[in-house]
PDB file of N, CA and C in Angstrom:
ATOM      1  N   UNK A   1     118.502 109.968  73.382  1.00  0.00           N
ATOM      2  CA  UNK A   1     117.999 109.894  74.752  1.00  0.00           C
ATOM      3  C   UNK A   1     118.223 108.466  75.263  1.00  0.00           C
ATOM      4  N   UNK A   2     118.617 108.550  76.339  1.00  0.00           N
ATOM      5  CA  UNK A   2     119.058 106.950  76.773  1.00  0.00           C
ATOM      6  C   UNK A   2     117.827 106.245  77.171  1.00  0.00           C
ATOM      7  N   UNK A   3     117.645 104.905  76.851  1.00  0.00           N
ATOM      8  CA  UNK A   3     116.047 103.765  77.271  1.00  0.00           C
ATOM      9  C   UNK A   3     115.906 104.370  78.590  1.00  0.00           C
ATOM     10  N   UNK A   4     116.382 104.065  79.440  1.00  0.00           N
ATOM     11  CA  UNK A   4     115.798 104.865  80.850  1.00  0.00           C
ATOM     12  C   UNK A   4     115.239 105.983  81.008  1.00  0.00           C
ATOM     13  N   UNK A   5     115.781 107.220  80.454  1.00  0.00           N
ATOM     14  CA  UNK A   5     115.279 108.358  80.197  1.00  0.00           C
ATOM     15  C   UNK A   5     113.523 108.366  79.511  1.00  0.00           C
ATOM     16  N   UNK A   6     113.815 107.739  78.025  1.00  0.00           N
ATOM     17  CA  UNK A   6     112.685 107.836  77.284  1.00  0.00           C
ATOM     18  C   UNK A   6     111.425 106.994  78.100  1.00  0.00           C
ATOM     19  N   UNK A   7     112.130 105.789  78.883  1.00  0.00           N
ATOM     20  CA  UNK A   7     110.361 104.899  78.938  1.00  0.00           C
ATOM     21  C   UNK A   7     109.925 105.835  80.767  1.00  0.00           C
ATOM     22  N   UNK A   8     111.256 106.444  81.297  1.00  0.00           N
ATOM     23  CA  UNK A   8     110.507 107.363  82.274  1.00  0.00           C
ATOM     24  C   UNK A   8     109.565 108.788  81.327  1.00  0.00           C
ATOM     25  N   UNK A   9     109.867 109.367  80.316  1.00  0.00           N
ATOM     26  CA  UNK A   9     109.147 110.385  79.736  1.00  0.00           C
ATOM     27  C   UNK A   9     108.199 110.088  78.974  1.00  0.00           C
ATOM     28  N   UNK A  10     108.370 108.129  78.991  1.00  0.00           N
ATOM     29  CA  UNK A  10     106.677 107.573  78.878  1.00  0.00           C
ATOM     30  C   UNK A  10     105.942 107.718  79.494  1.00  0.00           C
ATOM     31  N   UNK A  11     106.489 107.075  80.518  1.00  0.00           N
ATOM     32  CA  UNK A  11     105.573 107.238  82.025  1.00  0.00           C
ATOM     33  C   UNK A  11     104.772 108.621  81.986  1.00  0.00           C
ATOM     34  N   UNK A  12     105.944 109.679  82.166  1.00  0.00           N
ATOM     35  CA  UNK A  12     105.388 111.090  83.188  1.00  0.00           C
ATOM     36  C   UNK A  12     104.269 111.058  81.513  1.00  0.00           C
ATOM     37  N   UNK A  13     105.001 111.391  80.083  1.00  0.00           N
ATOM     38  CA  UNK A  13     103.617 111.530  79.466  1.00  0.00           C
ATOM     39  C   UNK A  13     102.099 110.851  79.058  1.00  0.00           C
ATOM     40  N   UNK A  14     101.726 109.374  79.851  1.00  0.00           N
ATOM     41  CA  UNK A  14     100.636 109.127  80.044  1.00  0.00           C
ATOM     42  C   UNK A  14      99.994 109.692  81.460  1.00  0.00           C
ATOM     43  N   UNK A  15     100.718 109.478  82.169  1.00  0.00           N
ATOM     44  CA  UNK A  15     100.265 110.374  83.724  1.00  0.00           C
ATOM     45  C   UNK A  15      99.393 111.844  83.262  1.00  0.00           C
ATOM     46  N   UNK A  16     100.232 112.039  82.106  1.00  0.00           N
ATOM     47  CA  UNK A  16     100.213 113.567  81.667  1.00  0.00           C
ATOM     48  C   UNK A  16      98.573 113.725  80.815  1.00  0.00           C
ATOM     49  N   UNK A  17      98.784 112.406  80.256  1.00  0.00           N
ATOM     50  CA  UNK A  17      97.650 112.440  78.921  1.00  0.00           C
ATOM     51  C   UNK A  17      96.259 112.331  79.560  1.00  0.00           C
ATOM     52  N   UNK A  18      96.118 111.305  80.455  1.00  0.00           N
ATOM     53  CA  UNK A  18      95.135 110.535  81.505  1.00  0.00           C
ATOM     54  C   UNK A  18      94.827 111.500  82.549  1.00  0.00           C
ATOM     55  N   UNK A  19      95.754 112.152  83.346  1.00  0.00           N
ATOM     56  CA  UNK A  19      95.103 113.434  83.862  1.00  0.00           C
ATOM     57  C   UNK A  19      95.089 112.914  85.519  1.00  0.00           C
ATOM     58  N   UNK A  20      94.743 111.770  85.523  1.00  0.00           N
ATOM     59  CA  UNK A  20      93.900 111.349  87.202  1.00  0.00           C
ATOM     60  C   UNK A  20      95.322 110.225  88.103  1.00  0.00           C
ATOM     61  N   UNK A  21      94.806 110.232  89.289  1.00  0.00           N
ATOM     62  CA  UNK A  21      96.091 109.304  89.799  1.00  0.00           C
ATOM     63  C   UNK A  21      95.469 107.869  88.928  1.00  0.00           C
ATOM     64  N   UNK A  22      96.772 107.282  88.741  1.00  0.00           N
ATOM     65  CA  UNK A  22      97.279 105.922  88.152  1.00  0.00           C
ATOM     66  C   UNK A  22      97.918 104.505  89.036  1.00  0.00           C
ATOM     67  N   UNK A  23      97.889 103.659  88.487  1.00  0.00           N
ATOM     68  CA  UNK A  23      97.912 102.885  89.860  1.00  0.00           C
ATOM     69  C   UNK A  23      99.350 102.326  88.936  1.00  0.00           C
ATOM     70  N   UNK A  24     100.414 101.279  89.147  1.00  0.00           N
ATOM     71  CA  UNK A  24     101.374 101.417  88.340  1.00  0.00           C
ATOM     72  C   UNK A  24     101.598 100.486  87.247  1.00  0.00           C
ATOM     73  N   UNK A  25     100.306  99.231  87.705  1.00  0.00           N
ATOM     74  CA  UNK A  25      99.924  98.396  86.785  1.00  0.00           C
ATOM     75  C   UNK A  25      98.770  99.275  85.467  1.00  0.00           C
ATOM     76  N   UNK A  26      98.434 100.456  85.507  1.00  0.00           N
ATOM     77  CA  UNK A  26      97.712 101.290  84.657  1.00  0.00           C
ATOM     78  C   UNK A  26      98.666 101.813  84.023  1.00  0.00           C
ATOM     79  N   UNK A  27      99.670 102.407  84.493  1.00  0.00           N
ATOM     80  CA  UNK A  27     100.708 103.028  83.889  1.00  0.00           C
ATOM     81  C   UNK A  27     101.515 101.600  83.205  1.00  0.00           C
ATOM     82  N   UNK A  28     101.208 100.775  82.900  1.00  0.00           N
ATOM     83  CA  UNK A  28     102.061  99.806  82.263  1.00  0.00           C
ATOM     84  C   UNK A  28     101.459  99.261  81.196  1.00  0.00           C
ATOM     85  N   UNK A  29     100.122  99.183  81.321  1.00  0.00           N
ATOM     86  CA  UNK A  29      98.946  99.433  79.964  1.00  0.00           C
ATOM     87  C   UNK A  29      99.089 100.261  79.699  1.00  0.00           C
ATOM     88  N   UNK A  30      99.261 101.220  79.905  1.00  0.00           N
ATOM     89  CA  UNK A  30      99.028 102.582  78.769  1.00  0.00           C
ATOM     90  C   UNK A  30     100.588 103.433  78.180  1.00  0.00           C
ATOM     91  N   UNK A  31     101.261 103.122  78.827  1.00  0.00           N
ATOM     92  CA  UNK A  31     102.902 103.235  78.796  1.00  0.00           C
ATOM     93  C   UNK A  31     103.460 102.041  77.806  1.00  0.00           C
ATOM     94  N   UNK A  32     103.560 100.947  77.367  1.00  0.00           N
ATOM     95  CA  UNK A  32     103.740  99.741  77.161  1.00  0.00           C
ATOM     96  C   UNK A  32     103.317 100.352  75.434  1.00  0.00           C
ATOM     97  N   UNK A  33     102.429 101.212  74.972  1.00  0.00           N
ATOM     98  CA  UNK A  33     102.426 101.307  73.646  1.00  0.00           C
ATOM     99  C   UNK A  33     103.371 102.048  73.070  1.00  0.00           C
ATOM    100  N   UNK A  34     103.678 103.078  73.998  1.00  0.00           N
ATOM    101  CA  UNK A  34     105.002 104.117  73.962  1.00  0.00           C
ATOM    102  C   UNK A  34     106.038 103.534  73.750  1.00  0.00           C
ATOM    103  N   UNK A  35     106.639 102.467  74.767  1.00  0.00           N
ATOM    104  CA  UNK A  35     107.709 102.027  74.933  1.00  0.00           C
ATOM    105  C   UNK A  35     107.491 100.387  75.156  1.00  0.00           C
ATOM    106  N   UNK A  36     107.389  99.850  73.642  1.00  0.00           N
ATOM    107  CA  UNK A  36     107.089  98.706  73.700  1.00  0.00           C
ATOM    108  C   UNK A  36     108.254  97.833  75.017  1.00  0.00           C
ATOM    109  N   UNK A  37     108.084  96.470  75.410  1.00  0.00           N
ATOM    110  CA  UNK A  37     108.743  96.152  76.410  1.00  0.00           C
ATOM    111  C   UNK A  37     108.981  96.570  77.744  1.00  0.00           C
ATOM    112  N   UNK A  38     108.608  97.387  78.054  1.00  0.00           N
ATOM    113  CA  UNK A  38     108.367  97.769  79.803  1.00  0.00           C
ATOM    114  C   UNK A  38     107.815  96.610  80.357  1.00  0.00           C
ATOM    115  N   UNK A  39     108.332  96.794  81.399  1.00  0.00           N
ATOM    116  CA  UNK A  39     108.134  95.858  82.216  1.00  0.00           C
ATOM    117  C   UNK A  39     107.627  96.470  83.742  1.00  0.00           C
ATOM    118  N   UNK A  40     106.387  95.798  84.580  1.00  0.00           N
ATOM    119  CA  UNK A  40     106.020  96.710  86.062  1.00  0.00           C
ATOM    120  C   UNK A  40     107.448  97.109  86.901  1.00  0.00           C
ATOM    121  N   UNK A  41     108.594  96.173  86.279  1.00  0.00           N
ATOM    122  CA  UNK A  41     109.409  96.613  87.719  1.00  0.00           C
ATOM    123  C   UNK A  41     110.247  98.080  87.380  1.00  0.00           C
ATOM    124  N   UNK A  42     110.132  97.685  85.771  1.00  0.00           N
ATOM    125  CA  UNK A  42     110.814  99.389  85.154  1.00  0.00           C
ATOM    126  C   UNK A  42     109.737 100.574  85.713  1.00  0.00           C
ATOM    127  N   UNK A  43     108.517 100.261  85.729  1.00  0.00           N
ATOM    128  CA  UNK A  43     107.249 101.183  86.013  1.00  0.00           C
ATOM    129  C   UNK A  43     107.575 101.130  87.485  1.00  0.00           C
ATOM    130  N   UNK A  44     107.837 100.917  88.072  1.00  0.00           N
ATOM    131  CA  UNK A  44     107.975 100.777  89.761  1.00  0.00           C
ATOM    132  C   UNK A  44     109.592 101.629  89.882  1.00  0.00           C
ATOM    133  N   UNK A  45     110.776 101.732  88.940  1.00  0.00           N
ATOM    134  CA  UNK A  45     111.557 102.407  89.026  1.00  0.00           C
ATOM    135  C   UNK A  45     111.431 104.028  88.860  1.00  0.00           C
ATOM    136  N   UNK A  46     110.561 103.609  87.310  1.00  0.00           N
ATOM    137  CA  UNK A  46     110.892 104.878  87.343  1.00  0.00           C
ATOM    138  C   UNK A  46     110.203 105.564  87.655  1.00  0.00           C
ATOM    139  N   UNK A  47     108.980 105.389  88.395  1.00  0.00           N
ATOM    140  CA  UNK A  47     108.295 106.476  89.313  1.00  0.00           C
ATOM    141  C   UNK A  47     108.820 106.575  90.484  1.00  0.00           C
ATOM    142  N   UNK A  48     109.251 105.642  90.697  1.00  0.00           N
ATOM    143  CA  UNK A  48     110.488 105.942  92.016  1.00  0.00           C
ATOM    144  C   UNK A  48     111.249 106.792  91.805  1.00  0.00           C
ATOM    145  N   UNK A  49     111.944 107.173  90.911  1.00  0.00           N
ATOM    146  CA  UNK A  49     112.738 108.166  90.139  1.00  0.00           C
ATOM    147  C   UNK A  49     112.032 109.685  90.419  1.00  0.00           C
ATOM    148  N   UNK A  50     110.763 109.473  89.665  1.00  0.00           N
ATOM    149  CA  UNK A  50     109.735 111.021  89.324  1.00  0.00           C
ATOM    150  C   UNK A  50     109.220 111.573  90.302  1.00  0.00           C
ATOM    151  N   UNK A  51     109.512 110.253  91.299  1.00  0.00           N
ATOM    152  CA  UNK A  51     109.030 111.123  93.052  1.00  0.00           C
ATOM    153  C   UNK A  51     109.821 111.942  93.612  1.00  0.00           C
ATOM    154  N   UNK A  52     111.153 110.958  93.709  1.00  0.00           N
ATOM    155  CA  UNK A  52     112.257 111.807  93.878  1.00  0.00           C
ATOM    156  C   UNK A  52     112.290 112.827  93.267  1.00  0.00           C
ATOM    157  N   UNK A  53     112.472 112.745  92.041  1.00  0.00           N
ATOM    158  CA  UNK A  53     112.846 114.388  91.539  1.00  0.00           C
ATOM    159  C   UNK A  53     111.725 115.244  91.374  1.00  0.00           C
ATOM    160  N   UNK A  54     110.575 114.904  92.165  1.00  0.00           N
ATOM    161  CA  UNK A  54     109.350 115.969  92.170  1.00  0.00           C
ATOM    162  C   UNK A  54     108.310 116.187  91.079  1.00  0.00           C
ATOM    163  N   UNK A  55     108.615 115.380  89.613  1.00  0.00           N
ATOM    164  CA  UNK A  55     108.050 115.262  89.192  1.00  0.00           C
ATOM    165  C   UNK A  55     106.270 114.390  88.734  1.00  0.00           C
ATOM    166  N   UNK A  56     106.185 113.511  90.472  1.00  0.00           N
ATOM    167  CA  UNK A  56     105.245 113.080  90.174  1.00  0.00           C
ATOM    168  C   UNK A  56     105.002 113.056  91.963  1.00  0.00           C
ATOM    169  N   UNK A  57     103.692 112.468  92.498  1.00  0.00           N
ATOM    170  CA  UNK A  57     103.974 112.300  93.827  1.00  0.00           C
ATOM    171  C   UNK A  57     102.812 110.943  93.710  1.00  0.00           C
ATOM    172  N   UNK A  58     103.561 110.274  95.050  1.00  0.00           N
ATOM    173  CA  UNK A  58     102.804 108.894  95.299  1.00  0.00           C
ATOM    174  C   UNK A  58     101.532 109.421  96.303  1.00  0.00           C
ATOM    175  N   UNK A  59     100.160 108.997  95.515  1.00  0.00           N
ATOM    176  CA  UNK A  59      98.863 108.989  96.909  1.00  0.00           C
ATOM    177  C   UNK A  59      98.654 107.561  97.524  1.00  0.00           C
ATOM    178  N   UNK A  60      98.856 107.533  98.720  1.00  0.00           N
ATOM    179  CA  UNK A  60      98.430 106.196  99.485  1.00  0.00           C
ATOM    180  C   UNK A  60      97.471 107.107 100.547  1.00  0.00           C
ATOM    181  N   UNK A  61      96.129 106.031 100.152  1.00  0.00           N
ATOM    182  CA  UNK A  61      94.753 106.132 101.138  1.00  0.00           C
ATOM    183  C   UNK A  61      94.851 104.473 101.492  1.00  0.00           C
ATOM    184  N   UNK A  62      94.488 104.867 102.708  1.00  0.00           N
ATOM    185  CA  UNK A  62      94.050 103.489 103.605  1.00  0.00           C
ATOM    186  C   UNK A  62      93.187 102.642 102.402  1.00  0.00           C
ATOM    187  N   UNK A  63      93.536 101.345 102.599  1.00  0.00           N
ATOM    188  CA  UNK A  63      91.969 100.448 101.513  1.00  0.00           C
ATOM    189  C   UNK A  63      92.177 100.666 100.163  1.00  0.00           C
ATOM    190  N   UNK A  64      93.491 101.198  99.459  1.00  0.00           N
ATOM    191  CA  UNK A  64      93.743 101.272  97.875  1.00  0.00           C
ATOM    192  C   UNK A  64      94.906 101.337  97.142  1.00  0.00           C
ATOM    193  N   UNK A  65      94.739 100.840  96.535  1.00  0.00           N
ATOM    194  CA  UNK A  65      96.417 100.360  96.053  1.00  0.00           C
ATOM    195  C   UNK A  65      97.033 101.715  95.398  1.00  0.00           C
ATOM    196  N   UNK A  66      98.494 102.176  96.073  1.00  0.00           N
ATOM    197  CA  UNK A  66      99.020 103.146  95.443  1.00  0.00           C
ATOM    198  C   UNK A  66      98.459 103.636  94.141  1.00  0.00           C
ATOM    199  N   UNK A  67      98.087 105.055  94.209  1.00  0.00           N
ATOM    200  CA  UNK A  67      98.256 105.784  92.921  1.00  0.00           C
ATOM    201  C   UNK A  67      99.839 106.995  93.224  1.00  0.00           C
ATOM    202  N   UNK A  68      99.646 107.351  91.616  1.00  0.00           N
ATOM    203  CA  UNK A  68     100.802 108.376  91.301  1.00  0.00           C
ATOM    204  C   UNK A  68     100.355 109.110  90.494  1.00  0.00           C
ATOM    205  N   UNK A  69     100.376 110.353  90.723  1.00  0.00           N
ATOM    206  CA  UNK A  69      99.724 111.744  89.818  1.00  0.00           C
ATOM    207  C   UNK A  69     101.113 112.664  89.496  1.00  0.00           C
ATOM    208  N   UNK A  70     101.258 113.490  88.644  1.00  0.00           N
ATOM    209  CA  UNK A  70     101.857 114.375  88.316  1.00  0.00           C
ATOM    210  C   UNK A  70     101.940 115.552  89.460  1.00  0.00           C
ATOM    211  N   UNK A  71     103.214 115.553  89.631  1.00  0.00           N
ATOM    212  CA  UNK A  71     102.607 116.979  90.938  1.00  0.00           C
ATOM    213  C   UNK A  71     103.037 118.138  90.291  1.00  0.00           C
ATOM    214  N   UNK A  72     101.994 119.120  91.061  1.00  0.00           N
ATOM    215  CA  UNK A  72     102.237 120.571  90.829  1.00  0.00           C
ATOM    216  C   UNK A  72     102.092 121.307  92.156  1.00  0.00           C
ATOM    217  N   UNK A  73     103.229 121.572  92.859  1.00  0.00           N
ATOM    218  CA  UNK A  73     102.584 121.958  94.177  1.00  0.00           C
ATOM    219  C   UNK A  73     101.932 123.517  94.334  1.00  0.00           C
ATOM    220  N   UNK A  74     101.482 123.605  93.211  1.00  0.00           N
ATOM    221  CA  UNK A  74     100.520 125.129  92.648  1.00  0.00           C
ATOM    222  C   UNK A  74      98.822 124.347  92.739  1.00  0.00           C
ATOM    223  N   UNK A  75      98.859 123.353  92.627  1.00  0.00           N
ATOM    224  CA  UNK A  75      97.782 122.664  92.585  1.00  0.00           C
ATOM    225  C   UNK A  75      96.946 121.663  93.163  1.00  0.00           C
ATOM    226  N   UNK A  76      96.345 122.160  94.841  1.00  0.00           N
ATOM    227  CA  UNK A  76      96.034 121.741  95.473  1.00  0.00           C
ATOM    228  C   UNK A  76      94.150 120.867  95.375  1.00  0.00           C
ATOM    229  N   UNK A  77      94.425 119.813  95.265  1.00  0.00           N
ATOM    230  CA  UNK A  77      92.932 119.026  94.919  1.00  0.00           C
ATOM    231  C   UNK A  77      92.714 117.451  95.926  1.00  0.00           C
ATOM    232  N   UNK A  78      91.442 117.590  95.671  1.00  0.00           N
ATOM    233  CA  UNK A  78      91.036 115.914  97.076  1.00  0.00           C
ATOM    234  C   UNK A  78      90.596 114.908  95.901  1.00  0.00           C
ATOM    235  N   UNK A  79      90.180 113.788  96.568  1.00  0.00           N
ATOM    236  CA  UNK A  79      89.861 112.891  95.792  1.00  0.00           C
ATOM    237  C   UNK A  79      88.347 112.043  95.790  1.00  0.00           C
ATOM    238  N   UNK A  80      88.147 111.198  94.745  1.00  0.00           N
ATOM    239  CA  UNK A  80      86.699 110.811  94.575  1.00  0.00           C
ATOM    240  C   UNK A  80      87.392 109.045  94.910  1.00  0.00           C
ATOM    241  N   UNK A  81      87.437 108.444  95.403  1.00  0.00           N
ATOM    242  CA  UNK A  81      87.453 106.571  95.319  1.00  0.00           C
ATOM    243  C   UNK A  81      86.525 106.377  95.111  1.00  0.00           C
ATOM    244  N   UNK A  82      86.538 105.348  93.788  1.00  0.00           N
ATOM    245  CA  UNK A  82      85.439 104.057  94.021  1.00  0.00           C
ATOM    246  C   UNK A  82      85.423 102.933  94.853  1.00  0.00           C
ATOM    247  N   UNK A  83      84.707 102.590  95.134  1.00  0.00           N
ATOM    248  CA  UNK A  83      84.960 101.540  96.230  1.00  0.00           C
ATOM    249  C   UNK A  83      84.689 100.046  96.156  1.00  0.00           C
ATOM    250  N   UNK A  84      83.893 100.347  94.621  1.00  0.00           N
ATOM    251  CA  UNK A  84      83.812  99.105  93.647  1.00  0.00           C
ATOM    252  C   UNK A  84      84.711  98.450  93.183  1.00  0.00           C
ATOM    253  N   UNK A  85      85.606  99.507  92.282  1.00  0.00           N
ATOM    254  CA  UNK A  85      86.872  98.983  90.929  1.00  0.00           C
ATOM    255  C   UNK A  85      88.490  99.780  91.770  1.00  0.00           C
ATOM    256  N   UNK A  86      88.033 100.801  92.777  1.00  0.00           N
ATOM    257  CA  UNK A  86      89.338 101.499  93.284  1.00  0.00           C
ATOM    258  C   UNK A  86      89.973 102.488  92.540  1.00  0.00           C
ATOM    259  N   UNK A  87      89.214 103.012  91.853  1.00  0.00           N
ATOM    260  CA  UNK A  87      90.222 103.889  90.670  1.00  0.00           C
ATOM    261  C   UNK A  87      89.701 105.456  91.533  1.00  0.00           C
ATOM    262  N   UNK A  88      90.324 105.882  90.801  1.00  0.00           N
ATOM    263  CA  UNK A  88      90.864 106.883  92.235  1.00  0.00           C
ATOM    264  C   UNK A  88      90.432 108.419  91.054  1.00  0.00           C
ATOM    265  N   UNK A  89      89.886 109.491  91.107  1.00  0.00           N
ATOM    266  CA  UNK A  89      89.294 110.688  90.800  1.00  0.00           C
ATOM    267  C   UNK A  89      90.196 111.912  91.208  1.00  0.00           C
ATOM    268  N   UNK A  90      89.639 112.771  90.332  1.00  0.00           N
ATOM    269  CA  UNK A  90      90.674 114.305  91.115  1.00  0.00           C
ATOM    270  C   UNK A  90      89.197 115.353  91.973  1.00  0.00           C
ATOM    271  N   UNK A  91      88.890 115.616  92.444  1.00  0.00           N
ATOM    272  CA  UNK A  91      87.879 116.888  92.511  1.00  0.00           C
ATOM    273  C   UNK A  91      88.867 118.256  92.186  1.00  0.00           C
ATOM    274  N   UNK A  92      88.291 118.694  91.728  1.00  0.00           N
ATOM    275  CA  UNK A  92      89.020 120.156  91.082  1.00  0.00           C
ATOM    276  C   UNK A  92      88.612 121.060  92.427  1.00  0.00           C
ATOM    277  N   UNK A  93      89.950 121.935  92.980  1.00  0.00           N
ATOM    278  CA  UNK A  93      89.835 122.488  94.290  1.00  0.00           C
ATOM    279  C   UNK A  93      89.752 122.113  95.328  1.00  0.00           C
ATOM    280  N   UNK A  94      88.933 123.043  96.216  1.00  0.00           N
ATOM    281  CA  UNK A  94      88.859 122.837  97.543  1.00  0.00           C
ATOM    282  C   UNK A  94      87.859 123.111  98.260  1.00  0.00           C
ATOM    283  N   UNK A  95      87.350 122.236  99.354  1.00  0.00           N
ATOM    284  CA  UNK A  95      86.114 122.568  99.783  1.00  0.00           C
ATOM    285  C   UNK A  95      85.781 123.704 100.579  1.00  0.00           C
ATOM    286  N   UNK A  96      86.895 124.611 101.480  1.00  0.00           N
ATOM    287  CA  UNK A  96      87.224 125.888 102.056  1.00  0.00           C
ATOM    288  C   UNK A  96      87.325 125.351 103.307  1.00  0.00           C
ATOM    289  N   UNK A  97      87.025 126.373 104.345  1.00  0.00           N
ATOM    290  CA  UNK A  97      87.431 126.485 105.489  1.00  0.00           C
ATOM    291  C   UNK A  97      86.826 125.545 106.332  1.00  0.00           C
ATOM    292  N   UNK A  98      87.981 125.113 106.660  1.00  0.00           N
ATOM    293  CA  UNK A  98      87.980 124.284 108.114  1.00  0.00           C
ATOM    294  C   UNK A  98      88.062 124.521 109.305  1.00  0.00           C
ATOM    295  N   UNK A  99      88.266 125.922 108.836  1.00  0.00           N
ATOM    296  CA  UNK A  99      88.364 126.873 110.651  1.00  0.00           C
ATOM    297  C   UNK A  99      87.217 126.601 111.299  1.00  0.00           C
ATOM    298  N   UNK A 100      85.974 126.536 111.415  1.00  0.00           N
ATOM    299  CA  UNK A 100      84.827 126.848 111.859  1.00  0.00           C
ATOM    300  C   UNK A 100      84.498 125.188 112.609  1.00  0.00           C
ATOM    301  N   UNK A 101      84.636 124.571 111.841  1.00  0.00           N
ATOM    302  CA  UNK A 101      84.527 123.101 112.916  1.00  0.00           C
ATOM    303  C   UNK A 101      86.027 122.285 113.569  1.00  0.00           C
ATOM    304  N   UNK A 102      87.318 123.331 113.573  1.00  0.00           N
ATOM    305  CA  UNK A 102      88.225 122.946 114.369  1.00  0.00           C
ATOM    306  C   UNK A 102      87.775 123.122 115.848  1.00  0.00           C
ATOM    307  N   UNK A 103      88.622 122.259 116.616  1.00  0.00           N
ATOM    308  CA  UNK A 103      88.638 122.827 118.012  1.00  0.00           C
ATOM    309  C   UNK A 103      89.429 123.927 118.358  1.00  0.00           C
ATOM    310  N   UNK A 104      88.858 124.920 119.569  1.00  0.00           N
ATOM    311  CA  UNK A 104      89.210 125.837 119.832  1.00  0.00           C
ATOM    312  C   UNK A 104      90.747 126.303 120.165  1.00  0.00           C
ATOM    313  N   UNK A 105      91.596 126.742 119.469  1.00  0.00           N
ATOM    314  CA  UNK A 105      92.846 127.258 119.676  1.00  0.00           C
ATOM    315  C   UNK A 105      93.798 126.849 118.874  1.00  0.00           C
ATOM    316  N   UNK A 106      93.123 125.582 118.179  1.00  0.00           N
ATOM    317  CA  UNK A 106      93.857 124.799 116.887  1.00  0.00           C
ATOM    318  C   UNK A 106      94.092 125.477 115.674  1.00  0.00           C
ATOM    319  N   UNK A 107      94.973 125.135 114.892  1.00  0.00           N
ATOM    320  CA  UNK A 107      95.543 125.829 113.287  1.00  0.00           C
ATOM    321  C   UNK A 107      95.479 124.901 112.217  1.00  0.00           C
ATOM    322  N   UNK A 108      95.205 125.068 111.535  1.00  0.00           N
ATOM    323  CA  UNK A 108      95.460 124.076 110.181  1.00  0.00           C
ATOM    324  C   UNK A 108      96.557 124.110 109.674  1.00  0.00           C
ATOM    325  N   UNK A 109      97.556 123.011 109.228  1.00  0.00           N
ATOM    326  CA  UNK A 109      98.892 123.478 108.498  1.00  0.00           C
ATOM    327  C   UNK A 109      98.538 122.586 107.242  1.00  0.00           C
ATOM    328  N   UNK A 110      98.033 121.529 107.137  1.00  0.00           N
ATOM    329  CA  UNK A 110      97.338 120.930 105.927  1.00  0.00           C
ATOM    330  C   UNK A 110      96.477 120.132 106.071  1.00  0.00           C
ATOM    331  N   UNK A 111      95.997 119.803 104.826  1.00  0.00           N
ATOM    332  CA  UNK A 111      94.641 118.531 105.044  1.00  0.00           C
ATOM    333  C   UNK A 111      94.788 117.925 103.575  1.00  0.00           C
ATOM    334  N   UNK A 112      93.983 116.458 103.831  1.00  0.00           N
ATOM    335  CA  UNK A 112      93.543 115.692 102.544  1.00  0.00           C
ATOM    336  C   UNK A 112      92.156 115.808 103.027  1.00  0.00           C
ATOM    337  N   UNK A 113      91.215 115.474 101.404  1.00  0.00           N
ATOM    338  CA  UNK A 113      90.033 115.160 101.846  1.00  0.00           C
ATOM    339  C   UNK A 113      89.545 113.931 101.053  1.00  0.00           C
ATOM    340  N   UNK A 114      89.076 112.766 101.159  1.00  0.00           N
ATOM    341  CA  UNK A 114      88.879 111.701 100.257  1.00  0.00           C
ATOM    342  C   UNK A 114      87.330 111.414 100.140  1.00  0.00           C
ATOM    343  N   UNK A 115      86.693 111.620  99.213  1.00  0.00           N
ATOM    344  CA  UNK A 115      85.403 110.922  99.300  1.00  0.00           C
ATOM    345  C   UNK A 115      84.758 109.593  98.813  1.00  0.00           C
ATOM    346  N   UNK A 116      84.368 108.957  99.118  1.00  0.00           N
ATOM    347  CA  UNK A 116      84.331 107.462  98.954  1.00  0.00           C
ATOM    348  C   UNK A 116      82.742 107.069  98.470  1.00  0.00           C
ATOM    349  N   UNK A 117      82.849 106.314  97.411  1.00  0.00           N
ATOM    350  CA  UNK A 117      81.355 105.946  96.466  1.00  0.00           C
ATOM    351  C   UNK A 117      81.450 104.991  95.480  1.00  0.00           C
ATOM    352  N   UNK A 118      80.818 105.039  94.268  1.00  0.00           N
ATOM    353  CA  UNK A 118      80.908 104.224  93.133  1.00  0.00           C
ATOM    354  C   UNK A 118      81.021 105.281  92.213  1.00  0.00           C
ATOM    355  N   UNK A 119      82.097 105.109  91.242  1.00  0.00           N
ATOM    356  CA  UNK A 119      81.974 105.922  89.985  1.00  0.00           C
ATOM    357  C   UNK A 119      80.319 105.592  88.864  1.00  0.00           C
ATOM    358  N   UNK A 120      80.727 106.326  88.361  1.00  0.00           N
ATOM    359  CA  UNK A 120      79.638 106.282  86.964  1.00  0.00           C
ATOM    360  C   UNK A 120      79.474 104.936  86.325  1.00  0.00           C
ATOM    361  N   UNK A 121      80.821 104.627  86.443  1.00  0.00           N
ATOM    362  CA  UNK A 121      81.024 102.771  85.138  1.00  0.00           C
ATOM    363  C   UNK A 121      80.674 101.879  86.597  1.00  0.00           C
ATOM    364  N   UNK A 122      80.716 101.579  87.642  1.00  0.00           N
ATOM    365  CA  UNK A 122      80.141 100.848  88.662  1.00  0.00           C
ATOM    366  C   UNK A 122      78.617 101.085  89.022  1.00  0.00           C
ATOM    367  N   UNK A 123      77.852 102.338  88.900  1.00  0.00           N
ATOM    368  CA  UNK A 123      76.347 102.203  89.083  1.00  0.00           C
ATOM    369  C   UNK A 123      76.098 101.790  88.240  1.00  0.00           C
ATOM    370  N   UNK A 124      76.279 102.213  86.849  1.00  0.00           N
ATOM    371  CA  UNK A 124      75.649 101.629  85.892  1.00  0.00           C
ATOM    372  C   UNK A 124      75.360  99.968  85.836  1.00  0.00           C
TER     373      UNK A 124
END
């Protein structure tokens, strides 16, 4: 497998292991044991790479430094921010219908939903 190949199938498999969006300096701690020598700008390629080819997708919210999650476009979910440390949560699902407080004659074609707080390791 060629170095490019393998330290990108580092990448996608901590994304994979960790579960939650990643910011790309996270993915370089936790990638970096896989593939000793990485470097952020290889981590900045090759998710550039995994976007492109659909294998991962970039979240940018106003107020937080890029994350990157694994995509599944079977698998529609919102998010938890801390607003302490910035690390970024999945909520599993969806909160339902939005029909009922749209304005009248309007359609939904998509939505994000972000909720904003302190995780567990910040109250404490």
């Amino acid at each position: 497998m060629p170095h490019k190949t393998q330290q990108r199938s580092s990448i996608l498999e901590v994304m994979e292991e960790l579960g939650r969006p990643v910011t790309p300096s996270e993915l370089l701690k936790h990638a970096s044991v896989k593939s000793p020598g990485l470097g952020l700008a290889t981590v900045y390629r090759a998710l550039k790479q995994l976007v492109k080819t659909g294998k991962s997708r970039k979240i940018e919210i106003s107020g937080v430094p890029p994350h990157y999650e694994v995509f599944d476009k079977n698998d529609h979910h919102h998010f938890f921010v801390c607003e302490e440390c910035l690390t970024m949560s999945v909520l599993d699902g969806c909160i339902g219908s939005f029909n009922k407080i749209l304005p009248a004659g309007c359609r939904i074609k998509s939505h994000e939903v972000v909720i904003y707080g302190e995780c567990k390791d910040c109250v404490s």
